[in-house]
C-alpha atoms as a PDB file:
ATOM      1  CA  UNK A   1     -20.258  11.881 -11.187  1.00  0.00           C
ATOM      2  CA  UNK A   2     -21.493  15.252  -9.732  1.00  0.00           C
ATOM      3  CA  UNK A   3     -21.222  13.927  -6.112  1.00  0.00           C
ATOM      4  CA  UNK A   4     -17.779  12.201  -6.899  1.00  0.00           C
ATOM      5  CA  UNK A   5     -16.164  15.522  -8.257  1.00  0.00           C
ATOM      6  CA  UNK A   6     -17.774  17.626  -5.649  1.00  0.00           C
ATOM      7  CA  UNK A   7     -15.885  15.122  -2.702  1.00  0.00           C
ATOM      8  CA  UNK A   8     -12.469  14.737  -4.202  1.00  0.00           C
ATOM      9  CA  UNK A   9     -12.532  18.683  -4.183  1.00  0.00           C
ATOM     10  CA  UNK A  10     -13.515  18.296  -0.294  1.00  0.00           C
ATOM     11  CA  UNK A  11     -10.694  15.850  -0.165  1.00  0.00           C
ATOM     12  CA  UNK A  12      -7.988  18.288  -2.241  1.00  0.00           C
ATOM     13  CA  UNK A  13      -9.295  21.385   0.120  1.00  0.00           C
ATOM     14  CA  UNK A  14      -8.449  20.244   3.531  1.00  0.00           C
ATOM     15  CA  UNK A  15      -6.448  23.015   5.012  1.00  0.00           C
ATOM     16  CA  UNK A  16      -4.013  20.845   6.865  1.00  0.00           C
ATOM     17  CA  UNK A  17      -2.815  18.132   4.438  1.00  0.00           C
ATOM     18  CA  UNK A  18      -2.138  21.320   1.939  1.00  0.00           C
ATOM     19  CA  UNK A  19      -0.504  23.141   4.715  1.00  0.00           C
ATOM     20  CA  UNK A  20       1.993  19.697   4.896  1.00  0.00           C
ATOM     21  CA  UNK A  21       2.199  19.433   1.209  1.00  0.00           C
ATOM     22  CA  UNK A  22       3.342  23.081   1.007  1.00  0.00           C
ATOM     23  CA  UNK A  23       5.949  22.931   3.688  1.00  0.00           C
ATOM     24  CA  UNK A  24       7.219  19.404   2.547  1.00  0.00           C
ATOM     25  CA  UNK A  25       7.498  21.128  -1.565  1.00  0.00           C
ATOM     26  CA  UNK A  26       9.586  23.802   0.304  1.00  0.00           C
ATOM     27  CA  UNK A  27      11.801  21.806   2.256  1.00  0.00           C
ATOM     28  CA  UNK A  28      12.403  19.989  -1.155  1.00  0.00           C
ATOM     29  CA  UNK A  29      13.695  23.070  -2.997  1.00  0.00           C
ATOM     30  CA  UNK A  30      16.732  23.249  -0.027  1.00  0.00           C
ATOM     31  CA  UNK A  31      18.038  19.699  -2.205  1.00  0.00           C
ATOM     32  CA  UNK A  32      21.621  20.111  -3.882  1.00  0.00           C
ATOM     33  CA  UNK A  33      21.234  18.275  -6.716  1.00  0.00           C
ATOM     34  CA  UNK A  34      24.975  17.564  -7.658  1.00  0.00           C
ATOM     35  CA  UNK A  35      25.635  16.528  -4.163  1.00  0.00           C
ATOM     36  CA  UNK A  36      22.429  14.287  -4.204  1.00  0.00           C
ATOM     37  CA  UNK A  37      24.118  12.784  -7.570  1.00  0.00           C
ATOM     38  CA  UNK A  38      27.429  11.427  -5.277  1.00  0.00           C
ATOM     39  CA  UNK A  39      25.497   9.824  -2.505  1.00  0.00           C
ATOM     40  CA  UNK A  40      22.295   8.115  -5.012  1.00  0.00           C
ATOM     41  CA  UNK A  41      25.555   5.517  -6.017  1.00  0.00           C
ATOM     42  CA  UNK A  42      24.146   3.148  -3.005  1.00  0.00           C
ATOM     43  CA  UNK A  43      20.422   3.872  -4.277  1.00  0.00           C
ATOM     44  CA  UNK A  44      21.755   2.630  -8.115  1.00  0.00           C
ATOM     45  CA  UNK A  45      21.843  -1.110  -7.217  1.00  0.00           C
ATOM     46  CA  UNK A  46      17.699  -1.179  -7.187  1.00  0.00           C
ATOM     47  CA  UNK A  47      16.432   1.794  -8.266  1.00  0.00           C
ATOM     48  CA  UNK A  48      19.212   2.159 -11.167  1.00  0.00           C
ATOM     49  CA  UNK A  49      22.057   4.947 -11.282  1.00  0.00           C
ATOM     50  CA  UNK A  50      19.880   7.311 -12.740  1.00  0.00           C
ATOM     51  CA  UNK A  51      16.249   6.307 -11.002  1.00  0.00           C
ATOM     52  CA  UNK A  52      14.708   3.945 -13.719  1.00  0.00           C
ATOM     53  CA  UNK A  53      15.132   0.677 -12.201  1.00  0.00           C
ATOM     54  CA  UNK A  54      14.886  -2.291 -14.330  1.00  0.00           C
ATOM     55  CA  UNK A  55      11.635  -4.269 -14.807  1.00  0.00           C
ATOM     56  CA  UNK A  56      10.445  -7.623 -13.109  1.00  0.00           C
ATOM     57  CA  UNK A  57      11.443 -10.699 -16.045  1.00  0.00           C
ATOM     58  CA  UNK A  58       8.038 -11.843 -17.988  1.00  0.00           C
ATOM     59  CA  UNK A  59       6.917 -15.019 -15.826  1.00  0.00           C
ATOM     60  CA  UNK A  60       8.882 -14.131 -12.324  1.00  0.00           C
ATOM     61  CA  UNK A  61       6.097 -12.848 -10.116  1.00  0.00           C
ATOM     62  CA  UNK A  62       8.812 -13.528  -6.839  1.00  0.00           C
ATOM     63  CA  UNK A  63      11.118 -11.075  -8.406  1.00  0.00           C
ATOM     64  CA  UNK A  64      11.362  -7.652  -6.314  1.00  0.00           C
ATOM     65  CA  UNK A  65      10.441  -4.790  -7.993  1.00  0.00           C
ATOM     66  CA  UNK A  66      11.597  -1.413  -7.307  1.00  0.00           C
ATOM     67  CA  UNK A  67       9.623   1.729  -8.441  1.00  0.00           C
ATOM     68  CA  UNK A  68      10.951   4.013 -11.420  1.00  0.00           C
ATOM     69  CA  UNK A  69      12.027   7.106  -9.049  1.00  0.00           C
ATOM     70  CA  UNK A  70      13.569   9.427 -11.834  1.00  0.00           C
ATOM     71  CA  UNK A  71      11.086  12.449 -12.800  1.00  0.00           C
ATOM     72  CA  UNK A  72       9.405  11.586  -9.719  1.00  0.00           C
ATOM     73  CA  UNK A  73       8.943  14.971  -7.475  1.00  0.00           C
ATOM     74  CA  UNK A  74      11.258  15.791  -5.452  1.00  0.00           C
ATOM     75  CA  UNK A  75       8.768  16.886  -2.729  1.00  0.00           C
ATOM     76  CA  UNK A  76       7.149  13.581  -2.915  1.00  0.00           C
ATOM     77  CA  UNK A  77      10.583  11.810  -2.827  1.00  0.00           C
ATOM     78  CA  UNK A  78      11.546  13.460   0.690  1.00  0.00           C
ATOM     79  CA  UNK A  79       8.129  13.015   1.996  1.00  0.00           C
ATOM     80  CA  UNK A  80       8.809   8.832   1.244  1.00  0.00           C
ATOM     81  CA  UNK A  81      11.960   8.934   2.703  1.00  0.00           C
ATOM     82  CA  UNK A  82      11.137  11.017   5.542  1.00  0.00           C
ATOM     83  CA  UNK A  83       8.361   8.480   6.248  1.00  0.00           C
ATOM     84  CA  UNK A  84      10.761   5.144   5.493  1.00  0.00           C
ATOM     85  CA  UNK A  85      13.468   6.495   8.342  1.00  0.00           C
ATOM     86  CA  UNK A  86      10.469   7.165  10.812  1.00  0.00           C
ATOM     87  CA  UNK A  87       9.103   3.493   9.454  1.00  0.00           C
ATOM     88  CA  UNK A  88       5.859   3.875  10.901  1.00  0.00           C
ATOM     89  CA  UNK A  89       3.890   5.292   7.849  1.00  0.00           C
ATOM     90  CA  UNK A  90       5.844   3.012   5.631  1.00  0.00           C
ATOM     91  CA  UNK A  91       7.882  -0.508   6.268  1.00  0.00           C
ATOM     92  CA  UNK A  92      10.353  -1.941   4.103  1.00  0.00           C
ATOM     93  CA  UNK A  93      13.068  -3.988   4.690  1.00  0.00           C
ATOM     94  CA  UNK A  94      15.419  -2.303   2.737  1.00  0.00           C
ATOM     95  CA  UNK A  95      14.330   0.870   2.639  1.00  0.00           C
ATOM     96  CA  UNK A  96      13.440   1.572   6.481  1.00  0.00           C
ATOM     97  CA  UNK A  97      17.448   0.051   6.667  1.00  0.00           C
ATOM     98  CA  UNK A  98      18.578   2.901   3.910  1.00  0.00           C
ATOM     99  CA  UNK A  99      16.316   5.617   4.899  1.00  0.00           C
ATOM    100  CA  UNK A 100      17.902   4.966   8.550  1.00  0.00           C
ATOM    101  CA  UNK A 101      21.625   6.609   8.287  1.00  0.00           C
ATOM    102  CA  UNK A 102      20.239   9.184   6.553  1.00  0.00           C
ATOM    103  CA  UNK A 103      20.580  12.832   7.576  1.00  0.00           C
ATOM    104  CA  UNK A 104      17.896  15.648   6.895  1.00  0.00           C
ATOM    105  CA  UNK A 105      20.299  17.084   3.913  1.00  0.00           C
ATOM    106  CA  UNK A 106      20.826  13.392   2.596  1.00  0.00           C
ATOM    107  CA  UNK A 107      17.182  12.943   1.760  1.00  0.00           C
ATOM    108  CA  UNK A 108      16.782  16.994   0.125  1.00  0.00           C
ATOM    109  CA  UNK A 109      19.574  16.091  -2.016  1.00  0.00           C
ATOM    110  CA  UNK A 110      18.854  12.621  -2.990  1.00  0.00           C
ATOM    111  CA  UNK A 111      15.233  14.311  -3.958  1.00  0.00           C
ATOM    112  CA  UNK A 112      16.421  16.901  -5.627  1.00  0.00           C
ATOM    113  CA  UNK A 113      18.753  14.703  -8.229  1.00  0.00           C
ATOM    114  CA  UNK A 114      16.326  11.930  -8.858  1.00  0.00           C
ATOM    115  CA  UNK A 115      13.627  14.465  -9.952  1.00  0.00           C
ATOM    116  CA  UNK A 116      15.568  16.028 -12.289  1.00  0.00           C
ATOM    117  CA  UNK A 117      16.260  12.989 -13.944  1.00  0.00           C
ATOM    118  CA  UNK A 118      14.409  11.890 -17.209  1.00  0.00           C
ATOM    119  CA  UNK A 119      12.500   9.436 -16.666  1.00  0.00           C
ATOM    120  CA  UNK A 120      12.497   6.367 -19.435  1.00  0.00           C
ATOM    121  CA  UNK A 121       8.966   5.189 -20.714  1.00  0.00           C
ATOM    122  CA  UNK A 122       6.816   2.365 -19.938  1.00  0.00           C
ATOM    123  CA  UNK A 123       4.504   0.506 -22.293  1.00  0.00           C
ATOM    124  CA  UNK A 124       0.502  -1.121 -21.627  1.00  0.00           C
ATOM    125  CA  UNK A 125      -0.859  -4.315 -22.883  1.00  0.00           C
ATOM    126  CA  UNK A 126      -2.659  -3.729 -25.974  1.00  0.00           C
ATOM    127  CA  UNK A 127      -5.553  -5.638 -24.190  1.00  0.00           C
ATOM    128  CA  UNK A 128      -5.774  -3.862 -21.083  1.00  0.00           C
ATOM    129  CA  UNK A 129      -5.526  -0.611 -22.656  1.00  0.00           C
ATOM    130  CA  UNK A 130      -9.449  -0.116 -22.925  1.00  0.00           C
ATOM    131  CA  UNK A 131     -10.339  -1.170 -19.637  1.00  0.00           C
ATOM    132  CA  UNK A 132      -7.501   0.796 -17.567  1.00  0.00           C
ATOM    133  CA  UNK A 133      -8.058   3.796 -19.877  1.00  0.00           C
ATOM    134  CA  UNK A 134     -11.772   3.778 -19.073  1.00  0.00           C
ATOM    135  CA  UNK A 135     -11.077   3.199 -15.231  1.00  0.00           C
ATOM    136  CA  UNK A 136      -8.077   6.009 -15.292  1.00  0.00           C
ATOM    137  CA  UNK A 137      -9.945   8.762 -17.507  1.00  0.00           C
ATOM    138  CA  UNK A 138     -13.293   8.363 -15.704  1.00  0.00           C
ATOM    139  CA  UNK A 139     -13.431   6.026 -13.124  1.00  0.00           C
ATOM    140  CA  UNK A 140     -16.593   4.032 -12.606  1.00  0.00           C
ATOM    141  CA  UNK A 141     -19.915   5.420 -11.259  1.00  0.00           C
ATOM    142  CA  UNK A 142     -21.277   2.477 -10.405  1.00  0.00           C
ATOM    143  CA  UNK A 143     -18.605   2.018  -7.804  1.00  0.00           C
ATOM    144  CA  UNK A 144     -17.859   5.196  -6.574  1.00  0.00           C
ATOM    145  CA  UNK A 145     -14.319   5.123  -8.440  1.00  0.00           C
ATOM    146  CA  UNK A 146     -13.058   8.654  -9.310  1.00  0.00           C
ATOM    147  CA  UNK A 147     -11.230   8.877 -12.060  1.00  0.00           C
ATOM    148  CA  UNK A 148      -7.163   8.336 -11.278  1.00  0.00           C
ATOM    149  CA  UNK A 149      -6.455  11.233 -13.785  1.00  0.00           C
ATOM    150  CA  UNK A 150      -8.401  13.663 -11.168  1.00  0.00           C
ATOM    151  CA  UNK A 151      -4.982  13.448  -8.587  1.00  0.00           C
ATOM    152  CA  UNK A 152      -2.818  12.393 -11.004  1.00  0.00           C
ATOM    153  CA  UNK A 153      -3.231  14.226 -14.106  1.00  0.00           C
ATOM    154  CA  UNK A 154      -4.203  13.470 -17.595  1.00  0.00           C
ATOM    155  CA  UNK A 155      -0.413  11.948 -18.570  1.00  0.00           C
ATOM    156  CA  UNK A 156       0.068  10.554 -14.847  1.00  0.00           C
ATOM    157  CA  UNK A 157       2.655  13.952 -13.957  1.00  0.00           C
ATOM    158  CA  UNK A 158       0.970  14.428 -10.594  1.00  0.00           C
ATOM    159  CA  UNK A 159       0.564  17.196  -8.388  1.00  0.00           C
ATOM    160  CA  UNK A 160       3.597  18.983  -6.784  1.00  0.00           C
ATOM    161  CA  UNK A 161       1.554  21.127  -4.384  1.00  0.00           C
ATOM    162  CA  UNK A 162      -0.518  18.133  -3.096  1.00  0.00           C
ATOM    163  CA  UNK A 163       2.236  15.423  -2.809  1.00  0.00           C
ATOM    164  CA  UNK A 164       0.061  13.331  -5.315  1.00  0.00           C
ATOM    165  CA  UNK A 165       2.914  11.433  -7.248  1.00  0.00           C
ATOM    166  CA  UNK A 166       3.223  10.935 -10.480  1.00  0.00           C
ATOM    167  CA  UNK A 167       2.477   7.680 -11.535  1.00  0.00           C
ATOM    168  CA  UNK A 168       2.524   7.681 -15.160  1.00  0.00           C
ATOM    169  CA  UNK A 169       5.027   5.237 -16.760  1.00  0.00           C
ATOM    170  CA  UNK A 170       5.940   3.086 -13.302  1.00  0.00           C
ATOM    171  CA  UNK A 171       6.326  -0.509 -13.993  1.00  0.00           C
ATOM    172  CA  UNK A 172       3.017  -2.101 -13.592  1.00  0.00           C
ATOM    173  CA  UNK A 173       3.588  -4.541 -11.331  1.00  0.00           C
ATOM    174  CA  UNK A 174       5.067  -1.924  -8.938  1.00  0.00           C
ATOM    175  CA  UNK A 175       1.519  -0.115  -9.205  1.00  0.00           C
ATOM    176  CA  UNK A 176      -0.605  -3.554  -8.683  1.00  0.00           C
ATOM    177  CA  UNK A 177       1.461  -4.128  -5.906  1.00  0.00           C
ATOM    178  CA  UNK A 178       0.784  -0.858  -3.722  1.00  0.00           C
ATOM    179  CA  UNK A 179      -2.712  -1.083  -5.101  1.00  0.00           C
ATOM    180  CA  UNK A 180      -2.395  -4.407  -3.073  1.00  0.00           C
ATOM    181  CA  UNK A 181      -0.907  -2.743  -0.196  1.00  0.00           C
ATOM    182  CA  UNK A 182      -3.382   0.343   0.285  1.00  0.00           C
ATOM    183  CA  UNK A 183      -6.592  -2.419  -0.546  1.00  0.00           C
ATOM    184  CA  UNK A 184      -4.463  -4.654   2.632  1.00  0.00           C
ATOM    185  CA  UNK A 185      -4.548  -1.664   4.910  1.00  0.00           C
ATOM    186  CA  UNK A 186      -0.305  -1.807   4.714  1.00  0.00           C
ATOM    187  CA  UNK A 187       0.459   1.118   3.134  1.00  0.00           C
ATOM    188  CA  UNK A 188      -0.405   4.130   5.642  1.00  0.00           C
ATOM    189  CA  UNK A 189       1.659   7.189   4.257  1.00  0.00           C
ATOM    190  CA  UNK A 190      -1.583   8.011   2.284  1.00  0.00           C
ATOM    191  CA  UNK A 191      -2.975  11.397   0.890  1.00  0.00           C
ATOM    192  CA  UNK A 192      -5.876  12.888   2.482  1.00  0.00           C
ATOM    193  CA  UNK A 193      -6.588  10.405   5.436  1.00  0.00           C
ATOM    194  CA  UNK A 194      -7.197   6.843   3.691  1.00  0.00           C
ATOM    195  CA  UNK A 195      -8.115   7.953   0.103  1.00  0.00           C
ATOM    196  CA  UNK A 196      -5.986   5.694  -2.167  1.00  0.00           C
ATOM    197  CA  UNK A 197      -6.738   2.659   0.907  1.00  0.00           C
ATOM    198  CA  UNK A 198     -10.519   3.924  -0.162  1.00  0.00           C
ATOM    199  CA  UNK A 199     -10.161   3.892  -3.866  1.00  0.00           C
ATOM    200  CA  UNK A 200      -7.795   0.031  -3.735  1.00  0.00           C
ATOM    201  CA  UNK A 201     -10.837  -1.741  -1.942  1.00  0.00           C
ATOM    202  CA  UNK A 202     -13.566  -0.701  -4.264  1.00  0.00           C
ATOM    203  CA  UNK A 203     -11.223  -2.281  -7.458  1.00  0.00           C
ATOM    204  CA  UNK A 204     -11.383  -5.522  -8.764  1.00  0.00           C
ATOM    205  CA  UNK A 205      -8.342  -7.473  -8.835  1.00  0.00           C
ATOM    206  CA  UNK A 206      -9.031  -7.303 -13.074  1.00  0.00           C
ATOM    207  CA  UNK A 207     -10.121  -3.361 -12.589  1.00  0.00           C
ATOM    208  CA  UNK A 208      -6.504  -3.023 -10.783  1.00  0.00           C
ATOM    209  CA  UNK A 209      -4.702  -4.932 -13.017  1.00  0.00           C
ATOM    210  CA  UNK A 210      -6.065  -3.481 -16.121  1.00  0.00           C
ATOM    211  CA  UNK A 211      -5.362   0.641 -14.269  1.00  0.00           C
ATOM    212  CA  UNK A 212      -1.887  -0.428 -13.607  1.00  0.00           C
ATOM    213  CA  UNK A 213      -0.785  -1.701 -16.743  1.00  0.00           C
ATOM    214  CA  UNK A 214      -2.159   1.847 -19.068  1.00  0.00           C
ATOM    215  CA  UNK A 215      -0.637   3.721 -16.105  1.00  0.00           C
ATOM    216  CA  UNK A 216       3.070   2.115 -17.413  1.00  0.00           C
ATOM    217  CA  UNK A 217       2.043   2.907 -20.717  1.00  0.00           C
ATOM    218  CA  UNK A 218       1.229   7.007 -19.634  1.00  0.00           C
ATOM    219  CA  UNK A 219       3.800   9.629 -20.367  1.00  0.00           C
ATOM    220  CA  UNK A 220       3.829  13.448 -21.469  1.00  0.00           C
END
């Protein structure tokens, strides 16, 4: 656990992905939040009008499901849509097609109003609850898993000043599936080099399963 601790600070130090996580929390600040409020009407239809999108029905796996973005960080929400209108660090249909037509403003202010709103809480199977708490809270030596709760916090809340989202309370199946997507190699807008691609391979389609469901189920 000593040598696990001792890399993810290596990882958290590097000099230039703090330098981008400092200048992307500062261009987030520049957001106006009531003008972000007018233009997040076209964002409403998926992600709901106030950034807690509905849940995927019990029993429809082909539903889409769109990520909870209220009380998300607004320096992590630029940095997403920054990388959706370049569309070569992250590729989505709808999204690149959103992210698009929008300007430099657009994105600050669409940041800025979906982080300030409250975000509504998610619940975790009562039997997964042991195994993602276990996984989450201390990872799994054996395996070289660090604990989630090192980048993400205790509750899931994240880290501002490293652009590690917060992840606590997000619909499950939204979490299994970019758990799916980093293990795949598809999801390249990752932290420190490939560290979440890393962390996806090493877990177990139960492990992941189990980690995403007590990560719904996480709030302050």
């Amino acid at each position: 656990m000593k040598k696990l601790t001792l890399a993810l600070c290596v990882l958290i130090g590097s000099n230039a992905y703090a330098n981008e996580a400092a200048q992307t929390s500062a261009a987030a600040m520049q957001g106006n939040l009531e003008a972000g409020k007018t233009k997040a009407a076209v964002c409403g239809a998926c992600h709901g009008m106030d950034g807690n999108s509905t849940a995927p029905a019990a029993g429809a796996p082909d539903t889409a499901v769109f990520p909870k973005i209220a009380g998300q960080h607004a320096s992590y929400l630029y940095k997403q849509l920054v990388s959706f209108k370049d569309g070569k660090k992250r590729q989505n249909l709808i999204m690149n097609g959103q992210a698009a037509a929008l300007s430099e403003q657009d994105m600050l202010d669409l940041a800025a109003y979906f982080s300030s709103q409250a975000q509504q809480q998610g619940a975790a199977a009562e039997d997964l609850v042991k195994a993602g708490e276990a996984l989450y809270r201390g990872g799994n030596k054996d395996k070289k898993l660090p604990a989630c709760m090192s980048c993400h916090g205790p509750s899931g809340m994240g880290i501002p000043a490293a652009n590690y989202p917060r992840v606590g309370g997000q619909h499950s199946a939204y979490v299994l599936t970019q758990l799916n997507r980093f293990k795949a190699g598809n999801h390249a807008d990752d932290a420190q080099g490939k560290m979440m691609q890393d962390i996806a391979t090493r877990l177990s389609e139960s492990e992941a399963q189990a980690v995403a469901s007590y990560i719904n189920g996480l709030h302050e």
